[in-house]
Protein backbone atom coordinates (compact mmCIF):
# COMPACT_ATOMS: atom_id res chain seq x y z
CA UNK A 1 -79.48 12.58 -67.88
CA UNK A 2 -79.21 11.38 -64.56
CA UNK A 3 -78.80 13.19 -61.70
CA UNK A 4 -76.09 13.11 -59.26
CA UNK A 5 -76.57 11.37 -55.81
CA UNK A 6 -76.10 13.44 -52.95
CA UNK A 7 -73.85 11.76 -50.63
CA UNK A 8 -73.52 14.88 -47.79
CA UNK A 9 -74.73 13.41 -44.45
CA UNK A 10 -78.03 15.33 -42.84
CA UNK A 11 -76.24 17.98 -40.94
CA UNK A 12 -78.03 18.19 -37.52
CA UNK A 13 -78.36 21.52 -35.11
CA UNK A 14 -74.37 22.44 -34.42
CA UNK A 15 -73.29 21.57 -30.58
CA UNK A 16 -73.36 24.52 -28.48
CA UNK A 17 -69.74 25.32 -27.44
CA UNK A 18 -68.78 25.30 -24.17
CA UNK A 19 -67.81 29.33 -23.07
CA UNK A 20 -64.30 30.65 -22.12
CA UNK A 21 -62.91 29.33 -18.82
CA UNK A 22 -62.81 32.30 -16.41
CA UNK A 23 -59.67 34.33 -16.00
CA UNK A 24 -58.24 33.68 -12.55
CA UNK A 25 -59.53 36.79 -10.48
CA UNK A 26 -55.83 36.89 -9.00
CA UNK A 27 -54.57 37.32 -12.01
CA UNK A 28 -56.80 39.64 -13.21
CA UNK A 29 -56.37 41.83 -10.20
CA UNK A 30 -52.55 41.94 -11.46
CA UNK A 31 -53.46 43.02 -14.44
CA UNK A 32 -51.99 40.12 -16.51
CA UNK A 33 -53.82 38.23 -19.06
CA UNK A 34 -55.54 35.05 -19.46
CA UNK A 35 -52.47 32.41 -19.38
CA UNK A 36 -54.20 28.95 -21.08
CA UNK A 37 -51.93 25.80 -20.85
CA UNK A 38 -51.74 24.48 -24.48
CA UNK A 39 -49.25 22.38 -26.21
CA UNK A 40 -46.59 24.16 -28.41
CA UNK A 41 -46.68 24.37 -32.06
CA UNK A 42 -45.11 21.93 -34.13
CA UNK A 43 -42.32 23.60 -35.08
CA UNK A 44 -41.62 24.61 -31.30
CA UNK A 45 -42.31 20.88 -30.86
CA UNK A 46 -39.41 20.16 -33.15
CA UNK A 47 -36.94 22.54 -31.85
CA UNK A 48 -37.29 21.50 -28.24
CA UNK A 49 -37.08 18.00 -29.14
CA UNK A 50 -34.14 18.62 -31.23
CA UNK A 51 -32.14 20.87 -28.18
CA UNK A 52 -33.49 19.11 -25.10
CA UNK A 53 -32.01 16.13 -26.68
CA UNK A 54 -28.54 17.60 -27.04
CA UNK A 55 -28.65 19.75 -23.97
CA UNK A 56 -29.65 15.72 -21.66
CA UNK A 57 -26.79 14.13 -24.13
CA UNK A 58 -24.62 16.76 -22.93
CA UNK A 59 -25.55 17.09 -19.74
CA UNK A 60 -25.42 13.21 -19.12
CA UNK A 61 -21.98 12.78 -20.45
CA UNK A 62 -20.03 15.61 -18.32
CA UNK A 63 -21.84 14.14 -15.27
CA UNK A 64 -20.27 10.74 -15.99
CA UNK A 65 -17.43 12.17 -17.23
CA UNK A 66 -16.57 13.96 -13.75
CA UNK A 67 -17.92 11.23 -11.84
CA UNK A 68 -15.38 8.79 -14.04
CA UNK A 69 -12.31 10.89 -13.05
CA UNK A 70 -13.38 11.45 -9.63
CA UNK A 71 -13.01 7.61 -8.92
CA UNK A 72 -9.62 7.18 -10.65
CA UNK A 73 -8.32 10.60 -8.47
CA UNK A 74 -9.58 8.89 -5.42
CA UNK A 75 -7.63 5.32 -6.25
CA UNK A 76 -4.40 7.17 -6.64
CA UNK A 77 -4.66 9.82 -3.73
CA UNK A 78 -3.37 8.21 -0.73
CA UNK A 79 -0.02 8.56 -2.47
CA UNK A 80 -0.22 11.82 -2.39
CA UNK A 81 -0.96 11.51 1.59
CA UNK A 82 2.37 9.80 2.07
CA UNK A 83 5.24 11.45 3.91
CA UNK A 84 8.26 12.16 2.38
CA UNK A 85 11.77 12.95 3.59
CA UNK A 86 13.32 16.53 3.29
CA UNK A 87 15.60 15.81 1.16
CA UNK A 88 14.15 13.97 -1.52
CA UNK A 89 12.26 15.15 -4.60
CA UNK A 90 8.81 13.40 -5.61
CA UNK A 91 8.92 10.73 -8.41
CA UNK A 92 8.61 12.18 -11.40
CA UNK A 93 6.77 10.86 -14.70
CA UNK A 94 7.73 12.29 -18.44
CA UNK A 95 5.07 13.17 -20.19
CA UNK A 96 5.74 13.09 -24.25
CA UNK A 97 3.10 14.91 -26.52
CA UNK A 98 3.12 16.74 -29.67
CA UNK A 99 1.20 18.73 -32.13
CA UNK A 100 -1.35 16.85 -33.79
CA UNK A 101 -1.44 16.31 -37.83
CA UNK A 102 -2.57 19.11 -39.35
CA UNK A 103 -3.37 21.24 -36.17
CA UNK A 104 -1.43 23.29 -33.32
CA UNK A 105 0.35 22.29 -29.62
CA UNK A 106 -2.63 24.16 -27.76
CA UNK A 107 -4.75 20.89 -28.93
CA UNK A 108 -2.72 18.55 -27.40
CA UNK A 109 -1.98 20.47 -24.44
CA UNK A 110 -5.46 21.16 -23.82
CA UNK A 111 -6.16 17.01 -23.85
CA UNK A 112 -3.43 16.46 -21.31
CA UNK A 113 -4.53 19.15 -18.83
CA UNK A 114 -8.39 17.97 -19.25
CA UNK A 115 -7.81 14.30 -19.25
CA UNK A 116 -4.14 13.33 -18.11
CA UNK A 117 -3.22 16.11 -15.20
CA UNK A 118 -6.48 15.36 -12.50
CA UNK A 119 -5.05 12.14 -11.69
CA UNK A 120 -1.59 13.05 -11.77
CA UNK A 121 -2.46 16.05 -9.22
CA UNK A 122 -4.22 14.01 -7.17
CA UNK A 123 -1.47 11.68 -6.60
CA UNK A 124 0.88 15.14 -6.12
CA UNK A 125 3.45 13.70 -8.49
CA UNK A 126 5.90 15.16 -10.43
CA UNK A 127 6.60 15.41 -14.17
CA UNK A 128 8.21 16.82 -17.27
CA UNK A 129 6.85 17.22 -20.53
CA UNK A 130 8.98 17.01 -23.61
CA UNK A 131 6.73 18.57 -26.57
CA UNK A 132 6.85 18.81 -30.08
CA UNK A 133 5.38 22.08 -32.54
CA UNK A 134 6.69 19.66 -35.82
CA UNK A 135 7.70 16.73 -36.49
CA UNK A 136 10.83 15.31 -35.49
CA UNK A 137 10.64 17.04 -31.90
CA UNK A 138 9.35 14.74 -29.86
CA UNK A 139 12.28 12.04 -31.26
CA UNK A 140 14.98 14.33 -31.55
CA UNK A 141 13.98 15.13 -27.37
CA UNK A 142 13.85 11.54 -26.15
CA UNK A 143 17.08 10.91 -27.71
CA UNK A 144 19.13 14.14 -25.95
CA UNK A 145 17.14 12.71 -22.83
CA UNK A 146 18.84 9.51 -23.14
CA UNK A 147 21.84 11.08 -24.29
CA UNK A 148 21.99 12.55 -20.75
CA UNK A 149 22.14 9.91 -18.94
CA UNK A 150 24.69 8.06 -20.88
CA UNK A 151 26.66 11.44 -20.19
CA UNK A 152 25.98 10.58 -16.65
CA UNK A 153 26.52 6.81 -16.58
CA UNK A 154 29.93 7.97 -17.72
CA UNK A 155 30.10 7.73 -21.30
CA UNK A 156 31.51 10.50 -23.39
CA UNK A 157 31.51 11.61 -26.93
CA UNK A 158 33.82 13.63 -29.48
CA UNK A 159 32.33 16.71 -28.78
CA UNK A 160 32.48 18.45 -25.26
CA UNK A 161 29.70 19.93 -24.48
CA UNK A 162 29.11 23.15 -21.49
CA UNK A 163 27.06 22.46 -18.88
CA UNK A 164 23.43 23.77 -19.08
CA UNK A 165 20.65 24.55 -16.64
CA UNK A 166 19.96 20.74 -15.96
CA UNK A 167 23.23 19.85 -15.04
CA UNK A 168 23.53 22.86 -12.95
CA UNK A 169 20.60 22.16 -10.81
CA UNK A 170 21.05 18.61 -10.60
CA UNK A 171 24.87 19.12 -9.12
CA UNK A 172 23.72 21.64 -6.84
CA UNK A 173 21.02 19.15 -5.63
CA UNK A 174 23.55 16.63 -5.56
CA UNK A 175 26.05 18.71 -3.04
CA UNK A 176 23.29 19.35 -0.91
CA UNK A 177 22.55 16.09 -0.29
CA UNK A 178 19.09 15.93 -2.60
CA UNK A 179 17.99 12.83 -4.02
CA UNK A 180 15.18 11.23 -5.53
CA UNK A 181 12.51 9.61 -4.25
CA UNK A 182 12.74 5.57 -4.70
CA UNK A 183 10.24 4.07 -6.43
CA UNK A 184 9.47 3.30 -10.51
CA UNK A 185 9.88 6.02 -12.81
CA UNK A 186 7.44 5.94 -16.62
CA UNK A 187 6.61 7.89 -19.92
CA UNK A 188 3.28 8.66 -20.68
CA UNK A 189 3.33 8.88 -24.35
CA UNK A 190 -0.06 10.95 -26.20
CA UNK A 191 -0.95 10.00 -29.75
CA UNK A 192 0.44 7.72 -32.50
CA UNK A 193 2.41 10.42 -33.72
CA UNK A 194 3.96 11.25 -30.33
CA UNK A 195 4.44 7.21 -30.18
CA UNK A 196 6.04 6.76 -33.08
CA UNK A 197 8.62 9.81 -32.26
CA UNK A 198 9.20 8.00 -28.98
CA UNK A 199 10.20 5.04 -30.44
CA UNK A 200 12.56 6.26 -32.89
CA UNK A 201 13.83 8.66 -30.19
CA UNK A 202 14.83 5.33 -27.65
CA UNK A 203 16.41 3.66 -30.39
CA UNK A 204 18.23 7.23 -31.71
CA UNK A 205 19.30 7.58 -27.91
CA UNK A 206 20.84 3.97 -27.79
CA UNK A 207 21.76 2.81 -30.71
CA UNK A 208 23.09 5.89 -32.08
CA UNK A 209 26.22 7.70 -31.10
CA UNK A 210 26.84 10.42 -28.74
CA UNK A 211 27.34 13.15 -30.01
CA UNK A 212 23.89 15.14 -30.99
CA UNK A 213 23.55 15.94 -34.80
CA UNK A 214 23.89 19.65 -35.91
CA UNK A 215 21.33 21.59 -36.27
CA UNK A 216 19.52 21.80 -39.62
CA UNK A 217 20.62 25.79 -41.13
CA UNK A 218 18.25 27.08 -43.69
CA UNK A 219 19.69 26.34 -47.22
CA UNK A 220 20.71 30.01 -48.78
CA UNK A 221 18.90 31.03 -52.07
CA UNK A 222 21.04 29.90 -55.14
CA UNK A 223 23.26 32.47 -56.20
CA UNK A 224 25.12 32.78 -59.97
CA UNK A 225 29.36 31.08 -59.41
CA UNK A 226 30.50 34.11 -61.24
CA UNK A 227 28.60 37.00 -59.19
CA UNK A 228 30.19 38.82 -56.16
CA UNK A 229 29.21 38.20 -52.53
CA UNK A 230 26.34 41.13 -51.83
CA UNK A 231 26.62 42.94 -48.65
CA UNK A 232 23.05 43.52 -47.46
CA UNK A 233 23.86 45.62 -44.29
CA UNK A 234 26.14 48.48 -44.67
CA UNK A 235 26.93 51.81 -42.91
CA UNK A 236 27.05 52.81 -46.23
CA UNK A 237 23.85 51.57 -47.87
CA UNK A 238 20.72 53.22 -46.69
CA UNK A 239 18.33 50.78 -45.06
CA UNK A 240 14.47 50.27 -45.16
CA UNK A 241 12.34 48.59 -42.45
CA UNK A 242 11.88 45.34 -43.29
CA UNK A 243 9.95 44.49 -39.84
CA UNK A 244 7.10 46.09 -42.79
CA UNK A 245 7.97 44.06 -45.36
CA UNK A 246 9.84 46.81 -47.56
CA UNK A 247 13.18 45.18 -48.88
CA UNK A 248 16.59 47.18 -48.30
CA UNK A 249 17.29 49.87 -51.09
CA UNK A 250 20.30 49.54 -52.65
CA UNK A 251 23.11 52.35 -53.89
CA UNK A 252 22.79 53.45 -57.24
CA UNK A 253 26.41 52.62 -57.49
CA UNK A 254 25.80 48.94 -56.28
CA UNK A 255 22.50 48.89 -58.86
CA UNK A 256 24.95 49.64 -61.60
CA UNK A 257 27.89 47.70 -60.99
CA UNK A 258 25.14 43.99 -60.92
CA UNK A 259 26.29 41.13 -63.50
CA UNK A 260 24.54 40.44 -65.90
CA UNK A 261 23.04 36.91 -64.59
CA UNK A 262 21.66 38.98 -61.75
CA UNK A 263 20.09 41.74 -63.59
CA UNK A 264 18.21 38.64 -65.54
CA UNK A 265 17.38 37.42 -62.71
CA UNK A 266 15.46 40.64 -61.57
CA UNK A 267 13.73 40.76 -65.35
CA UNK A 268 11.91 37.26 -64.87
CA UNK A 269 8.52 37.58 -64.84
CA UNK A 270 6.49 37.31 -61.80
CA UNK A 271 4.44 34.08 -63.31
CA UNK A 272 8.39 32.28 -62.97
CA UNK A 273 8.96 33.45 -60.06
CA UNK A 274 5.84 31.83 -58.38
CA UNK A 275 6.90 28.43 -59.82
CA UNK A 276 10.26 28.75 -58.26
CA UNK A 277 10.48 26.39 -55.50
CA UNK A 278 11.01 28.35 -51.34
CA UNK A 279 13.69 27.06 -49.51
CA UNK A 280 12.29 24.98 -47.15
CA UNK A 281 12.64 26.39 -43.66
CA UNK A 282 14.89 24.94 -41.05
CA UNK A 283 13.15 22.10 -38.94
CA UNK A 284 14.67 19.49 -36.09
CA UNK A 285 17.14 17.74 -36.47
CA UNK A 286 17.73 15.14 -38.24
CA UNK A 287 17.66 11.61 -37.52
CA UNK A 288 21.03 10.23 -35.96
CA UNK A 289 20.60 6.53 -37.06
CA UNK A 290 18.73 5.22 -39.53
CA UNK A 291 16.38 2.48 -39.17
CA UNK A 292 17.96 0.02 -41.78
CA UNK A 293 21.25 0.80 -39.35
CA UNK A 294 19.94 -0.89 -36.43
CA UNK A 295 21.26 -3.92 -36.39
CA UNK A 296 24.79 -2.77 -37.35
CA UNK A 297 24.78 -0.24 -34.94
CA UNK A 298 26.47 -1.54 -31.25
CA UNK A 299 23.95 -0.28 -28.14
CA UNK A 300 25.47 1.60 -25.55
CA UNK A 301 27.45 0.16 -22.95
CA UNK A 302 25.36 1.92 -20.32
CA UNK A 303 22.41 0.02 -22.08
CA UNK A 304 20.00 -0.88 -19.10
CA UNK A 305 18.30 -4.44 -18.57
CA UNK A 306 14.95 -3.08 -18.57
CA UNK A 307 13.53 0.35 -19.54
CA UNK A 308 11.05 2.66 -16.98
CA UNK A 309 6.99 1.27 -18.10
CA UNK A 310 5.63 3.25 -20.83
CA UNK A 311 1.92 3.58 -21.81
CA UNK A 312 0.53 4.97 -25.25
CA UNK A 313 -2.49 7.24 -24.35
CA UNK A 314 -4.97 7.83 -26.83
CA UNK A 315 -5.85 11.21 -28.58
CA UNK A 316 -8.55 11.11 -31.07
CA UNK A 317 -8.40 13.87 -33.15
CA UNK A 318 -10.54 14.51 -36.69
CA UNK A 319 -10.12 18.25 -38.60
CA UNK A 320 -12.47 19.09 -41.49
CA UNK A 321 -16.45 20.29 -42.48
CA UNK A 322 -17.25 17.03 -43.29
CA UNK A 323 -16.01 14.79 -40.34
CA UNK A 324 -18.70 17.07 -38.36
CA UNK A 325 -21.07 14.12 -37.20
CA UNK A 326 -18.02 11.98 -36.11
CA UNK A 327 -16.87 15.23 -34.23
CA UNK A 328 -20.59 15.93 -32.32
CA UNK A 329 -20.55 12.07 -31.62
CA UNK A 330 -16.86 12.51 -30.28
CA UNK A 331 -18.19 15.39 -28.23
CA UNK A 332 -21.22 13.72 -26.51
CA UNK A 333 -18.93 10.61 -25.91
CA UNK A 334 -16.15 11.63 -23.59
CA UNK A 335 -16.98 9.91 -20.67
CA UNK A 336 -15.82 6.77 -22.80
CA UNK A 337 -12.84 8.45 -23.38
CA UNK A 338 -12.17 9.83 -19.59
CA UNK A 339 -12.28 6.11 -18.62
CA UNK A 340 -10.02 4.27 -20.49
CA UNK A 341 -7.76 7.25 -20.03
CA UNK A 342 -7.84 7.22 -16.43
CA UNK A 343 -7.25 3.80 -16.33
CA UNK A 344 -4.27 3.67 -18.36
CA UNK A 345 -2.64 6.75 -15.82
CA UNK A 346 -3.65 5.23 -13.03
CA UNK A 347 -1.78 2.34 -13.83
CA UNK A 348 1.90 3.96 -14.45
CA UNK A 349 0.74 6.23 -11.04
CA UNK A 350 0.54 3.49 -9.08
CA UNK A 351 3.20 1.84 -10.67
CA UNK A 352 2.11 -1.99 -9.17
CA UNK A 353 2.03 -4.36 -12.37
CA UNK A 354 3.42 -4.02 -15.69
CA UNK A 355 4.47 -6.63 -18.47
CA UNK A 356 6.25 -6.84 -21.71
CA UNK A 357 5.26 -5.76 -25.04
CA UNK A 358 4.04 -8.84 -27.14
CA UNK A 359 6.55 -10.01 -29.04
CA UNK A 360 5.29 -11.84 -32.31
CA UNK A 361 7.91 -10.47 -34.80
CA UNK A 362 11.42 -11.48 -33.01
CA UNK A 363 10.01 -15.25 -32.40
CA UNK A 364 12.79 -16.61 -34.82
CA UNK A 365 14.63 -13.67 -35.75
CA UNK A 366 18.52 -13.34 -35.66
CA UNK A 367 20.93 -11.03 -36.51
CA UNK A 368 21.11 -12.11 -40.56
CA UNK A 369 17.60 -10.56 -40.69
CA UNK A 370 17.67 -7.32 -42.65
CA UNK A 371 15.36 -4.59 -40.79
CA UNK A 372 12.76 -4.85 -43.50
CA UNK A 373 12.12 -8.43 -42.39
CA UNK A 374 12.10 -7.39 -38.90
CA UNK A 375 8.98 -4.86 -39.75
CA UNK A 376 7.20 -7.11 -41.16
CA UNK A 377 6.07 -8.54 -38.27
CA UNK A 378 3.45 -6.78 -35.74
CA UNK A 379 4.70 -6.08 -32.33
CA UNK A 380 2.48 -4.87 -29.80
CA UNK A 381 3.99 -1.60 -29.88
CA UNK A 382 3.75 -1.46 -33.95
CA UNK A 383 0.03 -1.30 -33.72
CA UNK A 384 -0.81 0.55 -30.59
CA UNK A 385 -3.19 3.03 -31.39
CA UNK A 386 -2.55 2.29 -35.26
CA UNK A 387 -6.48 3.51 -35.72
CA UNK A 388 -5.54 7.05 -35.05
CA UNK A 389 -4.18 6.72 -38.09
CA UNK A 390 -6.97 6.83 -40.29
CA UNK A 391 -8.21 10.29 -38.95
CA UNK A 392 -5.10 12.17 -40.21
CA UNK A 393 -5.14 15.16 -42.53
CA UNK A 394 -4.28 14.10 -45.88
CA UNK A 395 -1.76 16.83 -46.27
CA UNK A 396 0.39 15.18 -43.55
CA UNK A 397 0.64 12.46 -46.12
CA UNK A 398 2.83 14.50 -48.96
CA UNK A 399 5.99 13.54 -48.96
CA UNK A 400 8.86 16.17 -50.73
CA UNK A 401 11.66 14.89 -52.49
CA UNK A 402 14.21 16.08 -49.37
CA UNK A 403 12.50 13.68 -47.35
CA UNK A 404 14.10 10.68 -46.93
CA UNK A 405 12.27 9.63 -43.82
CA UNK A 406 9.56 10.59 -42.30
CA UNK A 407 8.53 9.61 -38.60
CA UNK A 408 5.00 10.08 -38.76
CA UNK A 409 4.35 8.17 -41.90
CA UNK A 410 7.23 5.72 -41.86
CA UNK A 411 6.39 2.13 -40.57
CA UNK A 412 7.84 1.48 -37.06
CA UNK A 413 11.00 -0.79 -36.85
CA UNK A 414 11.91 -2.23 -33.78
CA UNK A 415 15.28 -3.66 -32.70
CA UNK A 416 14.69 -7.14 -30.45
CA UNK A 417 17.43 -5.23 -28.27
CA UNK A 418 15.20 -2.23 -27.23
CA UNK A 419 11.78 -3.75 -27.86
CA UNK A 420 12.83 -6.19 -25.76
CA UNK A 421 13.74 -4.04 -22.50
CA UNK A 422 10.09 -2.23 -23.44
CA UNK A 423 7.51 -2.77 -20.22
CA UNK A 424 3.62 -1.69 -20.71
CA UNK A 425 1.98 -0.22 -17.05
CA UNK A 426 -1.20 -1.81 -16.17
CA UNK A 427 -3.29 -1.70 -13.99
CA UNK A 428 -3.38 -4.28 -11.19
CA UNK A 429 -6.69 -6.58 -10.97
CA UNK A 430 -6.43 -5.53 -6.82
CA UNK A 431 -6.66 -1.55 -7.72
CA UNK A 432 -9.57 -2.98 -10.72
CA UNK A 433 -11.58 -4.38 -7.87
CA UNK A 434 -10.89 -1.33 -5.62
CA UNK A 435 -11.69 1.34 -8.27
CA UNK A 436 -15.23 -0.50 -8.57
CA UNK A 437 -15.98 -0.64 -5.12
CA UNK A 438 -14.86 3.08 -4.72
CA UNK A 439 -17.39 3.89 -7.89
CA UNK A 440 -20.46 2.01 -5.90
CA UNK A 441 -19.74 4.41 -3.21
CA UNK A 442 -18.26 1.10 -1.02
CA UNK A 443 -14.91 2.28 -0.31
CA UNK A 444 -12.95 5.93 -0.23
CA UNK A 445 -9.32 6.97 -0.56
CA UNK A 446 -6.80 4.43 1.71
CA UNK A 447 -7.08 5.12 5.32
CA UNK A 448 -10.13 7.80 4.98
CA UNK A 449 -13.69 7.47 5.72
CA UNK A 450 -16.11 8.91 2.77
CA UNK A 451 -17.48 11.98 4.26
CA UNK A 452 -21.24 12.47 4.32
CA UNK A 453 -23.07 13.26 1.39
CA UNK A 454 -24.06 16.92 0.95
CA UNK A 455 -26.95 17.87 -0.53
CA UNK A 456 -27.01 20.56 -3.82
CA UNK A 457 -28.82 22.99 -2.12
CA UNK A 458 -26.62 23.36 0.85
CA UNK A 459 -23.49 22.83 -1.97
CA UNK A 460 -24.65 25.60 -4.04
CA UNK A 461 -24.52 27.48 -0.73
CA UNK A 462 -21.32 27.00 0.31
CA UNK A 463 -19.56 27.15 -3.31
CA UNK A 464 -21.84 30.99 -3.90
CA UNK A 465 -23.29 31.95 -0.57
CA UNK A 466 -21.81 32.36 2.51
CA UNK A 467 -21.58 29.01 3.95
CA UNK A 468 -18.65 27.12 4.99
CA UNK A 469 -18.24 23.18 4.74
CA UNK A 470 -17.71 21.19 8.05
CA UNK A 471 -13.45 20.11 6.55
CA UNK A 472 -13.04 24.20 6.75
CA UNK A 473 -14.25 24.94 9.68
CA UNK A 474 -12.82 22.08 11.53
CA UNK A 475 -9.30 23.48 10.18
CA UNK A 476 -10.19 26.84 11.89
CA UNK A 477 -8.04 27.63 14.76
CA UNK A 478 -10.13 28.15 18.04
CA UNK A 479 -9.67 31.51 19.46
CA UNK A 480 -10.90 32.99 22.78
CA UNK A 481 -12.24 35.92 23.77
CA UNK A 482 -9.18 38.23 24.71
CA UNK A 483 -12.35 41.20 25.10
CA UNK A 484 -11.23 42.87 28.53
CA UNK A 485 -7.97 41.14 29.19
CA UNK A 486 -5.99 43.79 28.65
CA UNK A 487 -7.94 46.54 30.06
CA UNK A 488 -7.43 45.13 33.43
């Protein structure tokens, strides 16, 4: 039997180690311990990686995000430094924006405030908002807006209607001599959902008659031909609270004297109950015009030659667990978003170039076209911000039997007589070539010098200490020294 090799190398006489580096006697004296520098442990290794990464992502995109919307505040500020008469009001912009899909109003208001407002405030301009908690909202308020000033341009309808708020303030204004400031007007339009509202909204307003459509009342609960109407308040009948959800009692008398479809009724099991179908609650009102009644339908004589410059603003917006990476990316990205944002604003704000939709669809179209024909083709305005689109909830995409159309899901059809009068705000290439040199630090707002640079120390100073800037104490009134004037 042979025996085994040994393969171990010699081992030699083991290296002396090299003793413990002193404590430093000053800390020793302090009574701490001996701190070593050494390099963290893997998994601390990991972890810091992992949040220094996001924290610099973070950090990196707010920076640029600030710095993004600081340029496109300066490029529209000097209007803001622009006198204007007593008696005339500030242009004013209308803002249109609505609940997203699936989600609340606080969402979108939140996105207008944090992306849409800064520039408008620096400019000091005016607006209204027209919002929307459901759908239908945002339409059924661009077409009473337009409705308005039809009312105004003379026209009347059917109906007469009293005088609200509006019209109050606006002929007081007008007696006293108010008017508005001259100058292009514009909608700012949020979302695809908010644009597609607004579009059926200018056609509703144009197109369709006068006279606003009633509102939608709450279909009653089905109720047997035979049995008599039920009084549910009474002097008579003793009441429950039914803020707490208890249902009215009823009078033994009254309990007696039921038919006998009713007391069936009240014997159905709870499992048939469920199935039975709510009424469905009362929502906006309904469309005025349809959109295969377009090109029937005569536009109003007030009808202007070309509309105010909109611009669609984007609003991404993604729900659900599983959309959470496109959400984080979203999140570390808005600086992207701030940009083309503020560019888009900036360009109805300044109001100094706009153009046309693009018109591929109405090339060869004429009034034997049906409107189905007419949406076949893809206007500019049928596919801006068509992407946003894809991120909607699926449960926006149920359709009930009651619903004939739907704005939201519906494909936008244009008429060649709005679409036409449709003008898109841009931004000029001279304000382009000035918003550049104003981010390389080349150029300020119109007819001011950049102030000098101030560093973060003395910043953090004056924002938390007690230090004042040199703009506030140059606006600080000089005041002498009255001590002993008046002793004298």
């Amino acid at each position: 039997m042979a025996e085994p090799s040994s393969t171990a190398a010699p081992t030699g006489p083991a290296k002396p180690q090299a003793p413990p580096k002193p404590p430093n006697p000053v800390f020793k004296m302090m009574g701490l311990p001996n701190m070593r520098f050494k390099l963290p442990s893997r998994n601390w290794m990991i972890f810091l990686t992992v949040t220094g990464s996001f924290a610099g992502a973070l950090i990196y995109d707010r920076r640029e995000k600030r710095r993004s919307q600081q340029k496109w505040s300066e490029l529209v500020a000097h209007i803001a430094k622009e006198p204007l008469a007593v008696e005339q009001m500030r242009r004013r912009l209308t803002i249109y924006l609505a609940a997203p899909p699936g989600d609340g109003l606080r969402v979108a208001r939140d996105h207008f405030k944090e992306y849409v407002k800064p520039i408008l405030t620096a400019a000091a301009l005016d607006y209204t908002v027209v919002e929307g908690r459901r759908e239908g909202d945002v339409r059924a308020g661009a077409a009473e807006g337009i409705r308005k000033l039809r009312r105004k341009a003379g026209e009347s309808g059917t109906t007469t209607l009293e005088p609200g708020v509006d019209e109050v303030i606006l002929a007081t204004r007008d007696s006293i001599g108010i008017t508005d400031e001259s100058g292009p007007k514009g909608d700012i339009v949020i979302g695809r959902h908010a644009w597609k509202e607004y579009i059926r909204g200018l056609h509703e307003g144009w197109l369709g008659p006068m006279d606003a459509p009633a509102p939608p009342v709450e279909a009653p609960a089905e109720t047997p031909a035979e049995a008599p109407a039920t009084i549910l308040e009474s002097s008579e009948t003793p009441m429950k609270d039914t803020a707490a959800g208890d249902a009215p009692s009823e009078a033994p008398e009254a309990a007696e004297n039921k038919p006998e479809e009713t007391k069936l009724e009240e014997q159905k099991p709870e499992e048939e109950k469920k199935e039975e179908k709510p009424s469905k609650p009362a929502g906006p009102a309904a469309a005025h015009i349809a959109t295969a009644d377009y090109l029937s339908a005569q536009p109003a004589p007030s009808l202007p030659q070309t509309f105010d410059s909109s611009v669609p603003i984007e609003f991404p917006h993604i729900l659900g667990f599983l959309n959470t990476p496109i959400r984080v990316y979203r999140y570390l990205n808005q600086r992207h978003l701030a940009e083309n944002i503020g560019r888009e604003v900036a360009g109805i704000v300044l109001a100094n170039a706009s153009r046309p939709y693009r018109d591929e669809s109405f090339s060869s179209a004429s009034d034997s076209e049906s409107s189905a024909e007419i949406a076949s083709g893809k206007h500019e305005q049928q596919t801006a911000l068509e992407i946003e689109e894809k991120s909607w909830h699926k449960s926006i995409y149920k359709r009930d039997e009651e619903d004939k159309e739907r704005e939201w899901l519906d494909d936008i059809v244009l008429d060649e007589r709005i679409a036409s009068r449709m003008n898109l705000a841009l931004l000029s290439p001279e304000d382009e070539a000035r918003s550049q040199r104003i981010a390389d630090q080349k150029e300020y707002i119109l007819g001011e010098e950049r102030p000098v640079p101030v560093s973060f120390w003395q910043h953090m100073w004056i924002k938390y200490g007690y230090g004042e800037d040199e703009e506030t104490i140059r606006r600080k009134p000089i005041v002498g020294n009255f001590d002993g004037e008046f002793d004298q």
